[in-house]
Protein backbone atom coordinates (compact mmCIF):
# COMPACT_ATOMS: atom_id res chain seq x y z
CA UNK A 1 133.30 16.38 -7.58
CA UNK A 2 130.74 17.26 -5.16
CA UNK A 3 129.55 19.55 -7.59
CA UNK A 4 128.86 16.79 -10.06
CA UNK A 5 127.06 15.10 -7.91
CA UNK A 6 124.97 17.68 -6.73
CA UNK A 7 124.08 18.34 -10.23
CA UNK A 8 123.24 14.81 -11.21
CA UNK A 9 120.80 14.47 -8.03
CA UNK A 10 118.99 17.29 -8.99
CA UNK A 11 118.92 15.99 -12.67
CA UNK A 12 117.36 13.03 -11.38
CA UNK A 13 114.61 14.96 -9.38
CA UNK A 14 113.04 17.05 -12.34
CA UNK A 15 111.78 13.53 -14.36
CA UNK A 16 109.90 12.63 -10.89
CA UNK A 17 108.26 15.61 -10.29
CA UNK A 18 107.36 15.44 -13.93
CA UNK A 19 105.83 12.06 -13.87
CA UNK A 20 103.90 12.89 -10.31
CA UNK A 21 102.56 15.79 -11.98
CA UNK A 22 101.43 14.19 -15.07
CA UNK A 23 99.74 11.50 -12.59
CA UNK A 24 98.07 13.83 -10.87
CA UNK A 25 96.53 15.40 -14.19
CA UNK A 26 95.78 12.15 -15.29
CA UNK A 27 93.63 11.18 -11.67
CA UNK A 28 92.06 14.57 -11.74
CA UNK A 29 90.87 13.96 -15.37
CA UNK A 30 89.57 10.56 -14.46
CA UNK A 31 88.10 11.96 -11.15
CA UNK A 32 86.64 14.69 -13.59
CA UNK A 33 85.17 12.29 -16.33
CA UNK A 34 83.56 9.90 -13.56
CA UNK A 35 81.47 12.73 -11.76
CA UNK A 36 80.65 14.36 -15.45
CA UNK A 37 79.03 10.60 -15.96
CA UNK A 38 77.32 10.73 -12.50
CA UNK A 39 75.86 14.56 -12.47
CA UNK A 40 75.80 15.35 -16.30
CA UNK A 41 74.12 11.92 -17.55
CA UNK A 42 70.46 12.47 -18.58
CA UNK A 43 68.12 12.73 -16.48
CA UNK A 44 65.58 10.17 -15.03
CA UNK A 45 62.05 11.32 -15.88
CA UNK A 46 60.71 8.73 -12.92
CA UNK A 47 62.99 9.45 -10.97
CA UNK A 48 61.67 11.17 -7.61
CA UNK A 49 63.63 13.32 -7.39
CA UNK A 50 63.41 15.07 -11.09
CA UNK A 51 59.67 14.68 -10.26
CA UNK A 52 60.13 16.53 -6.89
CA UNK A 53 62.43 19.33 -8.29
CA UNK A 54 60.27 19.85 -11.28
CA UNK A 55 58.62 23.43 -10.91
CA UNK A 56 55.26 23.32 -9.59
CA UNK A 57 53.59 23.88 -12.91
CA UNK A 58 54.75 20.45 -13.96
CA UNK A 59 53.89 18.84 -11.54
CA UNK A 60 49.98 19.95 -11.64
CA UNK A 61 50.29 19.12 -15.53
CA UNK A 62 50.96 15.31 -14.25
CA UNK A 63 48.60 15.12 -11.59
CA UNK A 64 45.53 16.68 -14.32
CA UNK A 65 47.06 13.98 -17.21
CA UNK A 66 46.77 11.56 -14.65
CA UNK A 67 42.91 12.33 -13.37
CA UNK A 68 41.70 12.53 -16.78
CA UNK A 69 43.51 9.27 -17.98
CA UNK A 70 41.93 7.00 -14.92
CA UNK A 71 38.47 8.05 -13.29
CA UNK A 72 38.51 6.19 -9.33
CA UNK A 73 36.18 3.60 -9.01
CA UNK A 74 34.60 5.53 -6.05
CA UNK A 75 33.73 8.23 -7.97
CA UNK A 76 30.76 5.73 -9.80
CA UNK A 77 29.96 4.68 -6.41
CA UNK A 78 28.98 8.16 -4.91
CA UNK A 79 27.14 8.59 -8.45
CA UNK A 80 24.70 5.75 -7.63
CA UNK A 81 24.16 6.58 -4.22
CA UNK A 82 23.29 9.68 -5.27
CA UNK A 83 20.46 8.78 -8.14
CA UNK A 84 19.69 5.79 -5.18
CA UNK A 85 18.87 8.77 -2.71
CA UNK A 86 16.92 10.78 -5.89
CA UNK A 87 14.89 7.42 -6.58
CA UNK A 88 13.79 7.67 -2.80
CA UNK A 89 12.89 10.67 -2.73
CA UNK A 90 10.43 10.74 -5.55
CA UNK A 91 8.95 7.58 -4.14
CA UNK A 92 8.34 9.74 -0.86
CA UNK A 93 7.24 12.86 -2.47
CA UNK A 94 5.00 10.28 -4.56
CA UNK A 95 3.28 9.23 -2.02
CA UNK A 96 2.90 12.80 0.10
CA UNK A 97 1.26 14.04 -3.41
CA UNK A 98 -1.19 10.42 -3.19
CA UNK A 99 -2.42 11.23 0.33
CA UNK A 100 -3.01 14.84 0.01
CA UNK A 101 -4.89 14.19 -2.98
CA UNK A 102 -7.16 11.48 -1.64
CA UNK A 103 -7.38 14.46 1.40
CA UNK A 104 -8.56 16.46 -1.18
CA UNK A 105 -10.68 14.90 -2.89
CA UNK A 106 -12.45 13.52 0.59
CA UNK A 107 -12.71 17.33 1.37
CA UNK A 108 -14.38 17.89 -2.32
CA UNK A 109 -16.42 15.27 -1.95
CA UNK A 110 -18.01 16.55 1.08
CA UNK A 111 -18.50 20.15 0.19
CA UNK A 112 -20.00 18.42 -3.26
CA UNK A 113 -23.02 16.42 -1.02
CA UNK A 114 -23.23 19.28 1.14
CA UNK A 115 -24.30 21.43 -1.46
CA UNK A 116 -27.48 19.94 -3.57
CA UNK A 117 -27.60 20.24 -7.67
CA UNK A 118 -30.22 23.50 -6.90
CA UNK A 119 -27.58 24.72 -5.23
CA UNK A 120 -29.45 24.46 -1.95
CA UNK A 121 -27.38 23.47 1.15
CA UNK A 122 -28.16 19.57 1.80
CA UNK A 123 -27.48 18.54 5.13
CA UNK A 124 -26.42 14.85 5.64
CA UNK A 125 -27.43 12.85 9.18
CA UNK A 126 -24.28 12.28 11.43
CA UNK A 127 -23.76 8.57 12.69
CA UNK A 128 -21.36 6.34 13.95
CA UNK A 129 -22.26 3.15 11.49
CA UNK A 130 -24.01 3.07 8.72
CA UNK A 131 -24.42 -0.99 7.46
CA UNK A 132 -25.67 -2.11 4.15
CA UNK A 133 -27.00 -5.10 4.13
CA UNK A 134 -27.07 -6.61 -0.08
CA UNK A 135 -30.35 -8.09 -1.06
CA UNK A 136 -32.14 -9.00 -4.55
CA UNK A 137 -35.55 -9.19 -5.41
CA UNK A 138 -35.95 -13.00 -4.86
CA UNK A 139 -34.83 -12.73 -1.14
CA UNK A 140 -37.29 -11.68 0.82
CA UNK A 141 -37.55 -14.93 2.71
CA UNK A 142 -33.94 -14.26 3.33
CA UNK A 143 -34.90 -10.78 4.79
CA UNK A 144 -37.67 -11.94 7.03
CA UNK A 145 -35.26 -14.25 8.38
CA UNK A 146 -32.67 -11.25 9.09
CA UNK A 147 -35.47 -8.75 10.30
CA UNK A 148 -36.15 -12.33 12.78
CA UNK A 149 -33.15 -12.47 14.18
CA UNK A 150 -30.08 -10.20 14.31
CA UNK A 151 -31.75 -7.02 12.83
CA UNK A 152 -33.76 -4.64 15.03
CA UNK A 153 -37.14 -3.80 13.69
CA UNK A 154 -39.97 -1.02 13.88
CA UNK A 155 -39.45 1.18 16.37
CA UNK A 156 -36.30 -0.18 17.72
CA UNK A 157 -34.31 -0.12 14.88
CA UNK A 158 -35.24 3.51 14.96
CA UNK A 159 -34.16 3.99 18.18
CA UNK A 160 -30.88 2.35 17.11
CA UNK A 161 -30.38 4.87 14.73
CA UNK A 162 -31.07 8.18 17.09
CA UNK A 163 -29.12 6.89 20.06
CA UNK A 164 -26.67 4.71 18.81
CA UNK A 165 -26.20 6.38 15.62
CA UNK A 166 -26.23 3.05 14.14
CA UNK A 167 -27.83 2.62 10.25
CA UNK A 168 -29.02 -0.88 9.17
CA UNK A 169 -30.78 -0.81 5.69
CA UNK A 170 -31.33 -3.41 3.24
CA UNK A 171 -29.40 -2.04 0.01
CA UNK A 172 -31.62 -2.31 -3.18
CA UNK A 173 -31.55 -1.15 -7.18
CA UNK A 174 -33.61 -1.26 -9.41
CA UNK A 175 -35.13 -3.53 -12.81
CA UNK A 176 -34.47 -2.85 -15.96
CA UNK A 177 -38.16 -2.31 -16.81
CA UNK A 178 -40.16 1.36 -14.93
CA UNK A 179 -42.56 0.46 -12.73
CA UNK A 180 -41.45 -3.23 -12.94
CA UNK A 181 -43.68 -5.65 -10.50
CA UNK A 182 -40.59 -6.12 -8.79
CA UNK A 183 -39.81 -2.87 -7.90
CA UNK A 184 -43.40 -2.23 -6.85
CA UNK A 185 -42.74 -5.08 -4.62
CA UNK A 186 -39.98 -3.75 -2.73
CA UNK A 187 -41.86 -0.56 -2.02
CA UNK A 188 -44.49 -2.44 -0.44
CA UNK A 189 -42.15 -3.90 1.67
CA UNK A 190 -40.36 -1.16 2.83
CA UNK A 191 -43.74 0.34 3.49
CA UNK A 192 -44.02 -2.02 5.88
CA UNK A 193 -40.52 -2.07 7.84
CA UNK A 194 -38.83 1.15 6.50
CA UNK A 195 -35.73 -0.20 6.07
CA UNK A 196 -34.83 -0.39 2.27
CA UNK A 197 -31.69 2.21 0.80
CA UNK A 198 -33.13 2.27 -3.09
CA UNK A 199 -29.92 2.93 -5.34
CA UNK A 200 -29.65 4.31 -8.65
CA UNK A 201 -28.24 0.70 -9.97
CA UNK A 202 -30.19 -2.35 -12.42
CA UNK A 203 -29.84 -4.81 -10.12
CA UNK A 204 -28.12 -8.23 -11.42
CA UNK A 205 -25.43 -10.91 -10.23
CA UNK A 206 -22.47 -9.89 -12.21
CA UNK A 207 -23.11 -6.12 -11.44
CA UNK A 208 -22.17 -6.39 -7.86
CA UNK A 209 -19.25 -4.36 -8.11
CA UNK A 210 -21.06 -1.18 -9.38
CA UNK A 211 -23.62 -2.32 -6.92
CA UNK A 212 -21.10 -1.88 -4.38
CA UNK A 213 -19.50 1.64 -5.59
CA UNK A 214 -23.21 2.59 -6.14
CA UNK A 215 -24.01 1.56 -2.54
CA UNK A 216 -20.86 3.76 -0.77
CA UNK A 217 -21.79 6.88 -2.91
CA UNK A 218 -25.34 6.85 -1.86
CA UNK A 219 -24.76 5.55 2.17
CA UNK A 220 -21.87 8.67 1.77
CA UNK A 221 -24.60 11.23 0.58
CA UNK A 222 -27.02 10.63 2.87
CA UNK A 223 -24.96 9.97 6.65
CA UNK A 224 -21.46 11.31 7.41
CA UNK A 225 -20.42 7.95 9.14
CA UNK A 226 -17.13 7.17 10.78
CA UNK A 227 -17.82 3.46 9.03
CA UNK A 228 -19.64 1.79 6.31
CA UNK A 229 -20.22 -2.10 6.14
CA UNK A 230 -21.05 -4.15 3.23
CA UNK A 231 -22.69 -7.57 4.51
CA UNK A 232 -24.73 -10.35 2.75
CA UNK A 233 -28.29 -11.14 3.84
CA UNK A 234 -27.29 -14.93 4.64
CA UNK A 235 -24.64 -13.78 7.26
CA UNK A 236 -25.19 -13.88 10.99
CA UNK A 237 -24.26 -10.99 12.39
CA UNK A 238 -23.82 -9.87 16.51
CA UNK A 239 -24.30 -6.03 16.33
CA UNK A 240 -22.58 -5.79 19.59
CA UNK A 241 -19.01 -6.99 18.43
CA UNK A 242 -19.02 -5.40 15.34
CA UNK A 243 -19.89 -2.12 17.24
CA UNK A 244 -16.75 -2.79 19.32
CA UNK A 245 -14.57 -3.94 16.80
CA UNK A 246 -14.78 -0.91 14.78
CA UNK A 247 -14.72 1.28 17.71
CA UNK A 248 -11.20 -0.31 18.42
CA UNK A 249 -10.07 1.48 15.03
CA UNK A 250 -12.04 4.54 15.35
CA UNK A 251 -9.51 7.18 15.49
CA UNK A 252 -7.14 5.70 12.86
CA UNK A 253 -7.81 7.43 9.45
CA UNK A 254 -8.15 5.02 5.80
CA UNK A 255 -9.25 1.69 7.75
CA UNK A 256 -9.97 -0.96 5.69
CA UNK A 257 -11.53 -4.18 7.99
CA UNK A 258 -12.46 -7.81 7.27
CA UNK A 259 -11.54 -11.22 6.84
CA UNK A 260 -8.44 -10.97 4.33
CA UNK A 261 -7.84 -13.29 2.36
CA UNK A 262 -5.82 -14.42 -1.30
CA UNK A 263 -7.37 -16.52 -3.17
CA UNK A 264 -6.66 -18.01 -6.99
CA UNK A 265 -6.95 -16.53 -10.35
CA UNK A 266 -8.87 -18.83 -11.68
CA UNK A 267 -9.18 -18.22 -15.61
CA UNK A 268 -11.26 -21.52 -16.27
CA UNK A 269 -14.63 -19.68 -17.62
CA UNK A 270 -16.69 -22.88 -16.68
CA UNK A 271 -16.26 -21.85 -12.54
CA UNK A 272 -18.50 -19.97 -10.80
CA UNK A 273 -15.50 -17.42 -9.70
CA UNK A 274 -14.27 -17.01 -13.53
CA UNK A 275 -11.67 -14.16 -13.26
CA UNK A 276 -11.89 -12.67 -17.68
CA UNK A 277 -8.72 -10.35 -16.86
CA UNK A 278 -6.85 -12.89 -15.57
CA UNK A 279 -3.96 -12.12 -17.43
CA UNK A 280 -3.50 -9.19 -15.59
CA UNK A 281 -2.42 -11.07 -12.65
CA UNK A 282 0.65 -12.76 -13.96
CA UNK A 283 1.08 -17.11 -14.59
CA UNK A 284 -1.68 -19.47 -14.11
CA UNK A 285 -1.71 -20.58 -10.61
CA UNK A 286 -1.18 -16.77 -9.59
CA UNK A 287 -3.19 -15.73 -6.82
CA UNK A 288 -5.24 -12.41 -6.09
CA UNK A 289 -3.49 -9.93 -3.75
CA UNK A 290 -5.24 -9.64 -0.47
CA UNK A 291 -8.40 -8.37 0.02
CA UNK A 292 -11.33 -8.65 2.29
CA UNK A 293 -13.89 -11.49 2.04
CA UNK A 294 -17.28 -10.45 0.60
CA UNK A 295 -19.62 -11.39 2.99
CA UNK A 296 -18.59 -8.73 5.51
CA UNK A 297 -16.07 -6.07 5.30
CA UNK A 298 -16.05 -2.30 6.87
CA UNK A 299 -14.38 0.72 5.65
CA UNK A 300 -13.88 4.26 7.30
CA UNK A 301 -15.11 7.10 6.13
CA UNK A 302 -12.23 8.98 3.75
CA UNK A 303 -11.83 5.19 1.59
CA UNK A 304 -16.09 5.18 1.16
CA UNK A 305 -15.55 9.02 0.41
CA UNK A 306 -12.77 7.97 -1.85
CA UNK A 307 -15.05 5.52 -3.87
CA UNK A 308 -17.55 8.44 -4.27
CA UNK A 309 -15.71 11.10 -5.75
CA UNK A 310 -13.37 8.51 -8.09
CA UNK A 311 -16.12 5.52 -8.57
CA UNK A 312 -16.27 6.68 -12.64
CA UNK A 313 -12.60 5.65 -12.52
CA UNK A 314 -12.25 2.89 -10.77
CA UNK A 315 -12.07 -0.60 -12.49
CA UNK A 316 -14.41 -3.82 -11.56
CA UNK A 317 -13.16 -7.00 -12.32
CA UNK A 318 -15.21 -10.08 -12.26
CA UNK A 319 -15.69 -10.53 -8.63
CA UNK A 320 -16.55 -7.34 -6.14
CA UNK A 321 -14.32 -8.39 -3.05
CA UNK A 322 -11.43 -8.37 -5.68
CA UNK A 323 -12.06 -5.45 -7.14
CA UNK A 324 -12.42 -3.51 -3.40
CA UNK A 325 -9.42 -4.80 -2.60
CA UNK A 326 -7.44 -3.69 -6.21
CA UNK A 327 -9.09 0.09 -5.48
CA UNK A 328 -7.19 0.26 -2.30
CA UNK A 329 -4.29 -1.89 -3.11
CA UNK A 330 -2.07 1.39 -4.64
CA UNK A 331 -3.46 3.61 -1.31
CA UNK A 332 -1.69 4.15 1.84
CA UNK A 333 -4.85 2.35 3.69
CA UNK A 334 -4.58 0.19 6.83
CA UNK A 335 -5.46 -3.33 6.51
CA UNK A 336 -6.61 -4.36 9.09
CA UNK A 337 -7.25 -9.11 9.12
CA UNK A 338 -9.62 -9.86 12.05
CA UNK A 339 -10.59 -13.63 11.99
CA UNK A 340 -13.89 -12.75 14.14
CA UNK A 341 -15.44 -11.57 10.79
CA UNK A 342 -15.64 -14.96 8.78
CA UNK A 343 -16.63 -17.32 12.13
CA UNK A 344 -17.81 -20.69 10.76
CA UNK A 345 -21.67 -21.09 11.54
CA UNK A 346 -21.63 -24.39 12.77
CA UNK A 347 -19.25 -25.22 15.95
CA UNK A 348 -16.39 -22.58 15.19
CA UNK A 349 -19.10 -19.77 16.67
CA UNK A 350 -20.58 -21.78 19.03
CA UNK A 351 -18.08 -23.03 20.51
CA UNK A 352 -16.52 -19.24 20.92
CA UNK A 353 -19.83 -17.65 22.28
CA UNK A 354 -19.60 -20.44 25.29
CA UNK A 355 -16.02 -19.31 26.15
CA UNK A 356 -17.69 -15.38 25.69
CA UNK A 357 -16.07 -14.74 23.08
CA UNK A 358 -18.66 -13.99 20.52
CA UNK A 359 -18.39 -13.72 16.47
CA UNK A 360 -18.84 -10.95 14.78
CA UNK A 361 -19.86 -12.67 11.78
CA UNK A 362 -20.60 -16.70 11.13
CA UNK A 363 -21.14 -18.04 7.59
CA UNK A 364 -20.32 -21.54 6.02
CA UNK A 365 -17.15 -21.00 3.57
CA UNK A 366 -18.90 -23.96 1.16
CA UNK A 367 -21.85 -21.88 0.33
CA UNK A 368 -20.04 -18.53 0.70
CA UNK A 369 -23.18 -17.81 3.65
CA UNK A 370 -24.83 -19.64 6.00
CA UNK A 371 -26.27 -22.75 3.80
CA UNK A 372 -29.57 -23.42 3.53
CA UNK A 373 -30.07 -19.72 5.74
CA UNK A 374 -34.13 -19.10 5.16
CA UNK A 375 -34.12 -22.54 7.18
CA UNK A 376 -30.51 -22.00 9.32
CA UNK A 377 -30.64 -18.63 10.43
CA UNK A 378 -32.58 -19.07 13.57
CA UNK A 379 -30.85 -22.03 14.75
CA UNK A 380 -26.91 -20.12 14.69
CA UNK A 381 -28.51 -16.95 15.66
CA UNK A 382 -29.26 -19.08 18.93
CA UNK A 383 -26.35 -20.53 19.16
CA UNK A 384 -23.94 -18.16 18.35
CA UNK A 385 -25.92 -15.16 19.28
CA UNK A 386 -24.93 -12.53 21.82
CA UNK A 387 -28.18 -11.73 23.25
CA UNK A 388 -30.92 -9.10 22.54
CA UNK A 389 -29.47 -6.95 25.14
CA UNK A 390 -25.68 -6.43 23.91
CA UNK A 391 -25.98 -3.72 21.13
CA UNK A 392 -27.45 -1.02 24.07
CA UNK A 393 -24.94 -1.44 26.08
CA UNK A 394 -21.86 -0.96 23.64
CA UNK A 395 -20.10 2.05 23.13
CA UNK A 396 -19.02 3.00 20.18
């Protein structure tokens, strides 16, 4: 009986160990199908980290697929900065190349007058000043009043000139016409007071501008100045403080001195002042760029040395103080606006030769020189004057 029983237990025992083996097949199956769907499932190309163990050629293929498919913004950046940086440079080396040239050409220029077309060494006087004082055949009432007051004459004005090393000539050209009563009539003149520069130029109103160039290239030949001046014969001058105003700018190198000033285009042809290339200059209304004043300006000696060797180049437009200023205008030149140079003539320099502070130059804007100045001279020179005495004791 116990035997029976015995049996039947372990009968009972088989069918359990049966079933717990068949569940445990059945979890390991399941436990093998969910980490087959969580390690063998295909892979995430984004994912990180496929990307980071991808081999390392792989990963440079991305990186160079990726550089080629979007250029950085910064990259254009450095590109301008670069071609900004170019730009400047140019402009710099632009304007080396400009200066040495104009060095040059001053240095050409000189070796050009020192040596004479027959090849014969021609030596030019040294002086500090040399002022040209613009004249025309119907002024000599104009230069009799000059010669009466602020210019030296005879023997002092030569005395000026050996120890002062200060030039004062009345600038002159020619008539159309050889041997022309009015060039006969000059000579006689300066036969008298020695103190005419004859230019190679037909003299005439709306010539001024060669005038001018003609006037630099001659004073240039003939005296290696540190200055030239340009001044009309009805402007006061006081020798004294123009002396010492240039002086003041002596050792600076392309000096360009005067009253500056910008006045209008003006392209109506009935004015006085009609400007043909106006166009040039931009809208109506435009004004010119700045530029000394006509009736007295002063340049050094490498921009009257410049004006020399290029005058066949150089353009003239309708009015010479324009076309003075548009030769320098491109230049690296110094100018240089000194309000003593266009004084008016009848309180303005009075009134500032009481306080001692003399004028270098006094003229009425309205008549573009002292009005009425065969007449007026006299009276401003004694009014405005600095006294005889002044030009010996400056000190150029």
């Amino acid at each position: 009986m116990k035997a029976k029983n015995g049996a039947a237990v372990a009968g009972e025992r088989r069918p359990v160990v049966s079933r717990t083996i068949l569940l445990l097949c059945v979890c390991s199956f399941g436990l093998g199908m969910l980490f087959t769907d969580q390690f063998g499932a295909t892979p995430d190309l984004k994912s990180p980290v496929v990307v980071q163990r991808r081999p390392q050629e792989g990963e440079l293929q991305i990186k160079s697929e990726d550089f080629v498919a979007k250029t950085k913004p910064s990259d254009d950046r450095d590109v301008m900065g670069e071609v900004t940086k170019t730009h400047e440079a140019i402009q710099y080396l632009d304007k080396s190349i400009a200066t040495l040239q104009m060095e040059l050409a001053a240095r050409r220029s000189t070796q050009e007058l020192l040596g004479g077309t027959d090849g014969v060494r021609k030596e030019r006087k040294k002086a500090s000043v040399v002022i040209g004082i613009n004249t025309a055949f119907s002024s000599k009432k104009r230069r009799d009043s000059v010669r009466a007051t602020w210019m030296l004459q005879g023997e002092k004005l030569k005395k000026l000139e050996e120890e002062k090393g200060i030039v004062i000539r009345f600038m002159i050209g020619h008539s159309p016409a050889a041997n022309n009563a009015l060039d006969k009539a000059i000579d006689a003149e300066d036969a008298i007071h020695h103190d005419f520069l004859r230019l190679d130029h037909v003299e005439g109103y709306h010539k001024l501008t060669a005038k001018t160039k003609t006037f630099f290239s001659t004073a240039v030949a003939s005296w290696d100045a540190d200055f030239y001046v340009k001044v009309d014969d009805d402007v006061h001058v006081n020798l004294g403080a123009l002396i010492n105003t240039l002086g003041r700018h002596k050792l600076k190198p392309r000096v360009y001195i005067g009253c500056m000033k910008s006045g209008p285009v003006l392209s109506d042809k009935t004015s006085k002042y009609h400007e043909p290339e106006f166009w040039k200059f931009g809208e109506d209304g435009n004004k010119y760029f700045r530029h000394a004043t006509g009736q007295l300006y002063a340049i050094s000696k490498d921009l009257a040395t410049y004006i020399s060797v290029n005058q066949p180049l150089l353009h003239k437009f309708a009015n010479e103080d324009v076309s003075l200023g548009a030769w320098f205008i491109g230049l690296d030149v110094e100018h240089i606006d000194d309000r003593e140079m266009c004084c008016g003539s009848e309180t303005d320099c009075e009134w500032k030769a009481q306080a001692g502070n003399v004028c270098v130059a006094s003229f009425d804007w309205r008549c573009s020189g002292v009005c009425n100045p065969v007449e007026r001279l006299k009276d401003v020179h004694s009014r405005c004057g600095e006294g005889d005495e002044a030009i010996w004791s400056t000190s150029f």
